[in-house]
Protein backbone atom coordinates (compact mmCIF):
# COMPACT_ATOMS: atom_id res chain seq x y z
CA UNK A 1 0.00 0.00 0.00
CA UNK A 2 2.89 2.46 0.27
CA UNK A 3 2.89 5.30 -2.28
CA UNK A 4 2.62 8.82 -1.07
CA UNK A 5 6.06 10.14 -1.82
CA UNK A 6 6.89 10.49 1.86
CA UNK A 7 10.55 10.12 2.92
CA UNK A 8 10.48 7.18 4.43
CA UNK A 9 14.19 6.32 4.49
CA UNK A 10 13.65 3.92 7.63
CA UNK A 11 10.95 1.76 6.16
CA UNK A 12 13.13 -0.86 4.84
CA UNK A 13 16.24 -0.27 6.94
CA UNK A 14 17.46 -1.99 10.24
CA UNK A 15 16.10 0.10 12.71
CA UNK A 16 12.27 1.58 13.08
CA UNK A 17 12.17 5.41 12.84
CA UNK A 18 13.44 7.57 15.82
CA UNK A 19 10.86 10.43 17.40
CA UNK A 20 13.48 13.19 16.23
CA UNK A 21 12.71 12.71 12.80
CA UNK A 22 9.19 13.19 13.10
CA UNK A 23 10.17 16.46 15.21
CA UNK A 24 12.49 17.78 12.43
CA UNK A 25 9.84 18.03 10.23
CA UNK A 26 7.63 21.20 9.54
CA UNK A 27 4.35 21.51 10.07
CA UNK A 28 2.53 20.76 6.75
CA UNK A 29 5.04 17.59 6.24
CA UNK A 30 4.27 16.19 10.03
CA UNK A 31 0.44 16.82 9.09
CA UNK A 32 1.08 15.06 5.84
CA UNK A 33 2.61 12.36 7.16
CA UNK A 34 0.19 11.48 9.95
CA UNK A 35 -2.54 11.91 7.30
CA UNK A 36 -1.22 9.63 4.56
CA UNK A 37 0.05 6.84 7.53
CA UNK A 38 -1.88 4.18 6.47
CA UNK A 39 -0.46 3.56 3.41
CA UNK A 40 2.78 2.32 4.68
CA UNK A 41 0.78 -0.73 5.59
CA UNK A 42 1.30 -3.75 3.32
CA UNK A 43 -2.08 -4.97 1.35
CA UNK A 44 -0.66 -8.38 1.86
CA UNK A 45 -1.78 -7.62 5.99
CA UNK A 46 -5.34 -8.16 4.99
CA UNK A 47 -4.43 -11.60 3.23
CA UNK A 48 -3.61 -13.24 6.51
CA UNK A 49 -5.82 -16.72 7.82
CA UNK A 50 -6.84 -16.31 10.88
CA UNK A 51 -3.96 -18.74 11.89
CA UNK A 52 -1.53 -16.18 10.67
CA UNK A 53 -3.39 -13.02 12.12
CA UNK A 54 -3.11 -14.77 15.46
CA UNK A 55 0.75 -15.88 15.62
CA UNK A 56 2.19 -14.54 18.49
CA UNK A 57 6.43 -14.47 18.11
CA UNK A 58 9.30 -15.34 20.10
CA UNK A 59 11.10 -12.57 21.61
CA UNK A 60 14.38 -13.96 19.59
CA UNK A 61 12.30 -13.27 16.30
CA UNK A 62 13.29 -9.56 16.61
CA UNK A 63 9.95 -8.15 15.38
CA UNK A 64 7.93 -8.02 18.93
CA UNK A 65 5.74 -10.21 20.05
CA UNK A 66 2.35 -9.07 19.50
CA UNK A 67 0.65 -11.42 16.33
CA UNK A 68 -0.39 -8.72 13.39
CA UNK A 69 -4.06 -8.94 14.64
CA UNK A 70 -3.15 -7.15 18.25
CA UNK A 71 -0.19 -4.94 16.86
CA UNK A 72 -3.12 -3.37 14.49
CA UNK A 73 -6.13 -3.40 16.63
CA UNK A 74 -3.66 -1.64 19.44
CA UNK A 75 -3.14 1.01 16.96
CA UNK A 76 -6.76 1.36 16.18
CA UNK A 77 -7.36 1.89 20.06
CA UNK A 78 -4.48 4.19 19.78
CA UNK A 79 -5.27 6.12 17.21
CA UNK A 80 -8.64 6.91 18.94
CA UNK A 81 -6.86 7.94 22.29
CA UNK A 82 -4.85 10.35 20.56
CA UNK A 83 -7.20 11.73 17.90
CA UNK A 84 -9.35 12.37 21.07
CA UNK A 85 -6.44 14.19 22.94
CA UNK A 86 -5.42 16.84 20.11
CA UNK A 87 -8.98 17.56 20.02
CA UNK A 88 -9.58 18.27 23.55
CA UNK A 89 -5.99 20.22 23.23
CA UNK A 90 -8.25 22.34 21.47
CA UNK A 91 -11.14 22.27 22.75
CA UNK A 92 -10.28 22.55 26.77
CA UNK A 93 -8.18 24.62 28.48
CA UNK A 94 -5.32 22.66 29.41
CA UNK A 95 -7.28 19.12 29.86
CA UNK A 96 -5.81 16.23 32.28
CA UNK A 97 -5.93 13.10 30.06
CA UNK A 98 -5.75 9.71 32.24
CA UNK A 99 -3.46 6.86 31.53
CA UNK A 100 -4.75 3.87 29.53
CA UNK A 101 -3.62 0.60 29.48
CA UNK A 102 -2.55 -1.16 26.22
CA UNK A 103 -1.70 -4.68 27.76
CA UNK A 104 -5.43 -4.82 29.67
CA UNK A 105 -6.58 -4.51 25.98
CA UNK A 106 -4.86 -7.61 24.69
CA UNK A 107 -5.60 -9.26 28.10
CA UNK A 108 -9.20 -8.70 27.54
CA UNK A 109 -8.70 -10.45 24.27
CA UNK A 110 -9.97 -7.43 22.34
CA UNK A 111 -7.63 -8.51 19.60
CA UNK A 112 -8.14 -12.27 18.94
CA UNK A 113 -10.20 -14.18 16.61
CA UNK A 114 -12.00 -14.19 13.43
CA UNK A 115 -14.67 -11.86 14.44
CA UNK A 116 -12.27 -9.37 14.71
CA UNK A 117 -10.82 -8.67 11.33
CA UNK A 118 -7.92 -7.01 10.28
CA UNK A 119 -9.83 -4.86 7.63
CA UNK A 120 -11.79 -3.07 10.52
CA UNK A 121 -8.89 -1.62 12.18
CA UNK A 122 -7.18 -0.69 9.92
CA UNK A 123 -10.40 0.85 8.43
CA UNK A 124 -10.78 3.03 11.92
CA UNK A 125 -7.16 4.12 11.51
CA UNK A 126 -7.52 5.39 7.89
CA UNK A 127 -10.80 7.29 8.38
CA UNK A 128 -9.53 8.78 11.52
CA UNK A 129 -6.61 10.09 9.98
CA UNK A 130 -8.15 11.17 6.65
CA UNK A 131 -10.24 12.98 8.81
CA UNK A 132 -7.88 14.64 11.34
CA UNK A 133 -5.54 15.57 8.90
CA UNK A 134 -8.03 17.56 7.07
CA UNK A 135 -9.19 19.26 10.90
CA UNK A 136 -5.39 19.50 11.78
CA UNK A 137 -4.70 21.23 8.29
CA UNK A 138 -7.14 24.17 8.94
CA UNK A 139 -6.15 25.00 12.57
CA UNK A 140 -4.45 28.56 13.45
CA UNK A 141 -1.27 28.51 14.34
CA UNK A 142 -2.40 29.75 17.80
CA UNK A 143 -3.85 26.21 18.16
CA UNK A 144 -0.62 24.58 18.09
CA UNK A 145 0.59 26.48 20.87
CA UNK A 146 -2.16 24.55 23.45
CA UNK A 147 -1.21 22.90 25.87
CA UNK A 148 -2.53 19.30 27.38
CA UNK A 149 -1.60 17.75 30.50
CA UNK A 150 -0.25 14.03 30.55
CA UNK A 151 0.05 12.41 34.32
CA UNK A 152 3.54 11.29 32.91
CA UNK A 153 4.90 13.29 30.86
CA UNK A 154 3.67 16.32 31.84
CA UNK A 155 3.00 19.24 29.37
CA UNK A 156 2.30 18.51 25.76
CA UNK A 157 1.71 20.63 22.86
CA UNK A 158 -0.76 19.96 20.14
CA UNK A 159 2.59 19.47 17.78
CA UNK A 160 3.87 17.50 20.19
CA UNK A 161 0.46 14.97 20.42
CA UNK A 162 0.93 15.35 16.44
CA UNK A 163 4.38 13.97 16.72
CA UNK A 164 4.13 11.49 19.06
CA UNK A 165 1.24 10.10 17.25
CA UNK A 166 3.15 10.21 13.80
CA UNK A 167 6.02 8.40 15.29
CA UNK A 168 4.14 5.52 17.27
CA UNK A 169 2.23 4.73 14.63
CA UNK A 170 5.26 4.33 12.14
CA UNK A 171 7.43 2.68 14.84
CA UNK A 172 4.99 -0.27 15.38
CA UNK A 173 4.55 -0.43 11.14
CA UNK A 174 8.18 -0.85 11.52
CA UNK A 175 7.70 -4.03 13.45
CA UNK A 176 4.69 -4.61 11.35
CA UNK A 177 6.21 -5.31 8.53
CA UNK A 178 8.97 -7.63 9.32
CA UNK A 179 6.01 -10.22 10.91
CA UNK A 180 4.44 -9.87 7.74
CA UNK A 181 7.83 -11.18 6.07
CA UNK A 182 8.27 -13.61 9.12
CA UNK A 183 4.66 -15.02 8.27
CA UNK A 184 4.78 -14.33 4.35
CA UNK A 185 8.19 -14.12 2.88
CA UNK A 186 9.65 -11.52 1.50
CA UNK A 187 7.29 -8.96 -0.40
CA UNK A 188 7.21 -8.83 -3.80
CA UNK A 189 8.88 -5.81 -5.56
């Protein structure tokens, strides 16, 4: 699914992307980026048996645990959170978000099984971000100067929310990827 004509110079190399490079960028770029995130996910993803979608890995695999299924449903639930955070960055003066806990979610077995398909999240992800992008595109520049309040890492700007949410995202596609090659082969060029 990539196309997009991002620089993406860590997609294929040995290490997922860092947080500064998503901080170097400028505004319209970092917007950009976030907006066009799901295509850096492989079509193949959505070819998976259920079998496949499940496969949890071996910490000596080197591409994370998680199976595909809860690496992708996580960043559905993530991409909620955080669309929800810029906009109460907005909205609120200064709002207190609370914590949330990504392992109770794949505890809960929120990610498992057939009747939670792989085209569904990543369905949520792409309409939230085809959406937000378009909101984040038409904010002031005042706006990006409001503040949020995290219980751990204290004060965060709207471009900082943007950032972080740029970089997760791409950091577990990273990861993504290589269980796709773990579970497919190699994709074809």
């Amino acid at each position: 699914m990539v196309n997009s004509g991002l620089n993406l110079t860590w997609l294929d190399g040995d290490t997922p992307p860092s947080m500064g490079e998503c901080e170097s960028l400028e505004l319209g770029e970092i917007i950009r980026r976030y907006a066009q995130g799901t295509t850096l996910l492989e079509r193949r993803l959505l070819d998976l048996d259920d079998e496949q979608a499940d496969a949890y890995f071996r910490p000596e695999a080197g591409v994370g645990r998680w199976s595909c299924r809860a690496l992708v449903g996580h960043l559905a639930d993530a991409e909620l959170v955080q669309v929800h955070r810029m906009r109460r960055t907005v909205a609120e003066d200064q709002p207190v978000f609370a914590l949330w806990d990504e392992n109770a979610f794949l505890d809960a077995g929120l990610y498992t099984g057939a009747e939670r398909p792989l085209a569904g999240f990543v369905a949520t992800i792409h309409t939230l971000r085809v959406w937000t992008g378009e909101w984040l595109e038409s904010l002031p520049e005042s706006a990006w100067q409001r503040i949020s309040l995290h219980p751990e890492s204290g004060e965060q700007s709207l471009r900082s929310l943007l950032n972080k949410t740029t970089w997760h995202f791409e950091h577990h596609v990273w990861y993504l990827r290589r269980k796709l090659s773990r579970l497919l082969g190699e994709p074809p060029e």
